[in-house]
C-alpha atoms as a PDB file:
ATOM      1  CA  UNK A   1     -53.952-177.323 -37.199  1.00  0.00           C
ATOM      2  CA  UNK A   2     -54.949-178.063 -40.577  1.00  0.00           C
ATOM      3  CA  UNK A   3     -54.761-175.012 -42.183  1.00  0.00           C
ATOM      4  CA  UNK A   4     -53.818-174.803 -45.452  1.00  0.00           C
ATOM      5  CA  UNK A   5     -50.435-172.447 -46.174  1.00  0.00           C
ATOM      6  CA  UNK A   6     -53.042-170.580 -48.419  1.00  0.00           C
ATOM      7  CA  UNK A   7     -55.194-169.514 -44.770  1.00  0.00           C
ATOM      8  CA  UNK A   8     -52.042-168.714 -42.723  1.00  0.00           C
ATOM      9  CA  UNK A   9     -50.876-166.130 -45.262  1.00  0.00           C
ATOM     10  CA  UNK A  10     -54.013-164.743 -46.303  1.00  0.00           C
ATOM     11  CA  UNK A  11     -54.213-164.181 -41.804  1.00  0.00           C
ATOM     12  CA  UNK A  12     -51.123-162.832 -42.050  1.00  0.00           C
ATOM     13  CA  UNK A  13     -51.443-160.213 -45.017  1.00  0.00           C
ATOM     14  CA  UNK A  14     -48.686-157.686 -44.916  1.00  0.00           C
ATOM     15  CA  UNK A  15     -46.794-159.729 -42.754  1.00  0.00           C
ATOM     16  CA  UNK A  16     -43.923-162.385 -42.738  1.00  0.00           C
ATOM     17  CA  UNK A  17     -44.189-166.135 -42.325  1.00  0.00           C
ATOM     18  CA  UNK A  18     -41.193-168.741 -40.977  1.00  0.00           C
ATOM     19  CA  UNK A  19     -42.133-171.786 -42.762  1.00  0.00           C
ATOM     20  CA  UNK A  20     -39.673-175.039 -41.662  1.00  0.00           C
ATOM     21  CA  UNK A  21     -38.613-177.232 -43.881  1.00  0.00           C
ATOM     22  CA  UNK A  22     -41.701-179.763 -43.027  1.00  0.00           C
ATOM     23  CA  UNK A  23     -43.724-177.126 -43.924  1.00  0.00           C
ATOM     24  CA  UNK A  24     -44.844-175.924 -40.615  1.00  0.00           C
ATOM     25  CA  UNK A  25     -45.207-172.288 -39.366  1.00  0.00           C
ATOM     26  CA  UNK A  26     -42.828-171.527 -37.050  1.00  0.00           C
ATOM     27  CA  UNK A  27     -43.032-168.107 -36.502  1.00  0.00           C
ATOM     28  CA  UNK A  28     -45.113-164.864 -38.299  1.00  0.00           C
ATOM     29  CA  UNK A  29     -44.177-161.052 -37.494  1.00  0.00           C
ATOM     30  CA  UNK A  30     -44.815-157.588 -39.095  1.00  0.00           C
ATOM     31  CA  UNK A  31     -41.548-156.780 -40.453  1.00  0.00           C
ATOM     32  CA  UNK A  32     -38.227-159.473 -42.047  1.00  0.00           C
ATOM     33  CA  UNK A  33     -36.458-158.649 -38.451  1.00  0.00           C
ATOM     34  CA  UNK A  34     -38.878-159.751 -36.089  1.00  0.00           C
ATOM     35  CA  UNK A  35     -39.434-163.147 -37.863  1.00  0.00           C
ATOM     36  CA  UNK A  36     -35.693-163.351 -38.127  1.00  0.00           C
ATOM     37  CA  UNK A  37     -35.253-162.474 -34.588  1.00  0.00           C
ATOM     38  CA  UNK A  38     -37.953-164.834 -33.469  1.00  0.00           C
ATOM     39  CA  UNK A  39     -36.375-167.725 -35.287  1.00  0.00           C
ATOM     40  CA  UNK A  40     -32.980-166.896 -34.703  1.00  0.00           C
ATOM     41  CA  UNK A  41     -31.480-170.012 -33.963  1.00  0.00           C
ATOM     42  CA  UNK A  42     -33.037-171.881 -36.932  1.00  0.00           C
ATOM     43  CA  UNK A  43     -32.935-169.276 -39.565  1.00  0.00           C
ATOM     44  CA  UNK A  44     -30.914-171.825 -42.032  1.00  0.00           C
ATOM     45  CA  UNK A  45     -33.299-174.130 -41.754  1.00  0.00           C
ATOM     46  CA  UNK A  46     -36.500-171.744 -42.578  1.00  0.00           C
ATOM     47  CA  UNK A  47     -37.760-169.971 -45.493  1.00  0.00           C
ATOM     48  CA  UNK A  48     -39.269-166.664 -44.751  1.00  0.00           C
ATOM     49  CA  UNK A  49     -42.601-165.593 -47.514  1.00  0.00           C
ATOM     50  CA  UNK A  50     -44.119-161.926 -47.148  1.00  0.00           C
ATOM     51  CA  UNK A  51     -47.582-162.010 -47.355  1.00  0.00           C
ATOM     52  CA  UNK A  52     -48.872-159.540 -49.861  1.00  0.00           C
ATOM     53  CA  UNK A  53     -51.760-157.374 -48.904  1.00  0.00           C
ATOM     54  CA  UNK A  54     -54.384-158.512 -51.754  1.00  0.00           C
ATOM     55  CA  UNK A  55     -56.745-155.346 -51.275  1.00  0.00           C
ATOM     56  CA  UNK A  56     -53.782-153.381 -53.173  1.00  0.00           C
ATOM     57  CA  UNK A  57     -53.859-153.295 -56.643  1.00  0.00           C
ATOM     58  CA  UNK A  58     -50.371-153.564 -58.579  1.00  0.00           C
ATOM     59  CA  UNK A  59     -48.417-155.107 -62.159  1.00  0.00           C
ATOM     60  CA  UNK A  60     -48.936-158.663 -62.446  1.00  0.00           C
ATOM     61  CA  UNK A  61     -46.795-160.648 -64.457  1.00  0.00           C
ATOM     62  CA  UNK A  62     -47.564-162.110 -67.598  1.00  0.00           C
ATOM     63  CA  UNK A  63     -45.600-165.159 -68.820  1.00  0.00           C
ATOM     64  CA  UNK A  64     -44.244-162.566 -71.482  1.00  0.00           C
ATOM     65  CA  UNK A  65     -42.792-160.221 -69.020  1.00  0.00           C
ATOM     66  CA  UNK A  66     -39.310-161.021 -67.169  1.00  0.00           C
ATOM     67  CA  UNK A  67     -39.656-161.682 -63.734  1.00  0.00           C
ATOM     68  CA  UNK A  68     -37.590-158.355 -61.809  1.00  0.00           C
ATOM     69  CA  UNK A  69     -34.495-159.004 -60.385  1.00  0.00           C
ATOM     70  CA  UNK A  70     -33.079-157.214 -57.043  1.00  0.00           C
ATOM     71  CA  UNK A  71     -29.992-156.497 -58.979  1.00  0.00           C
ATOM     72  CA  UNK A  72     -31.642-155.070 -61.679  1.00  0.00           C
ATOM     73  CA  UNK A  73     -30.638-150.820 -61.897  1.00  0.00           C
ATOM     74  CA  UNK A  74     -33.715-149.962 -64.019  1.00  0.00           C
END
């Protein structure tokens, strides 16, 4: 308990976090299924967040650049 949503996904890095509507973990997993499977009774009611791996170096965004879509075909 107190853990800030900052320590839970930097301890789950690479991973994905069920948060509740309250805010509260629910459930963490390796992969989008798992979570989904472990919440599977609540999944309307959760929001899942992957947790980046920070050692990997990629493209930030600046405020200039459009943020990519999933429907985007470039």
């Amino acid at each position: 308990m107190g853990q800030t949503i900052w320590d839970v996904l930097a301890s789950c890095e690479g991973g994905w976090v069920a948060i509740s509507r309250d805010g509260k973990v629910i459930a963490h997993a390796g992969s989008l299924e798992e979570a989904e499977r472990l919440v599977a009774g609540e999944r309307h009611r959760v929001t899942f967040l992957y947790s980046a791996r920070t050692d990997q170096a990629g493209p930030s965004l600046t405020p200039e650049e459009p943020v990519p879509s999933r429907a985007s075909t470039t």
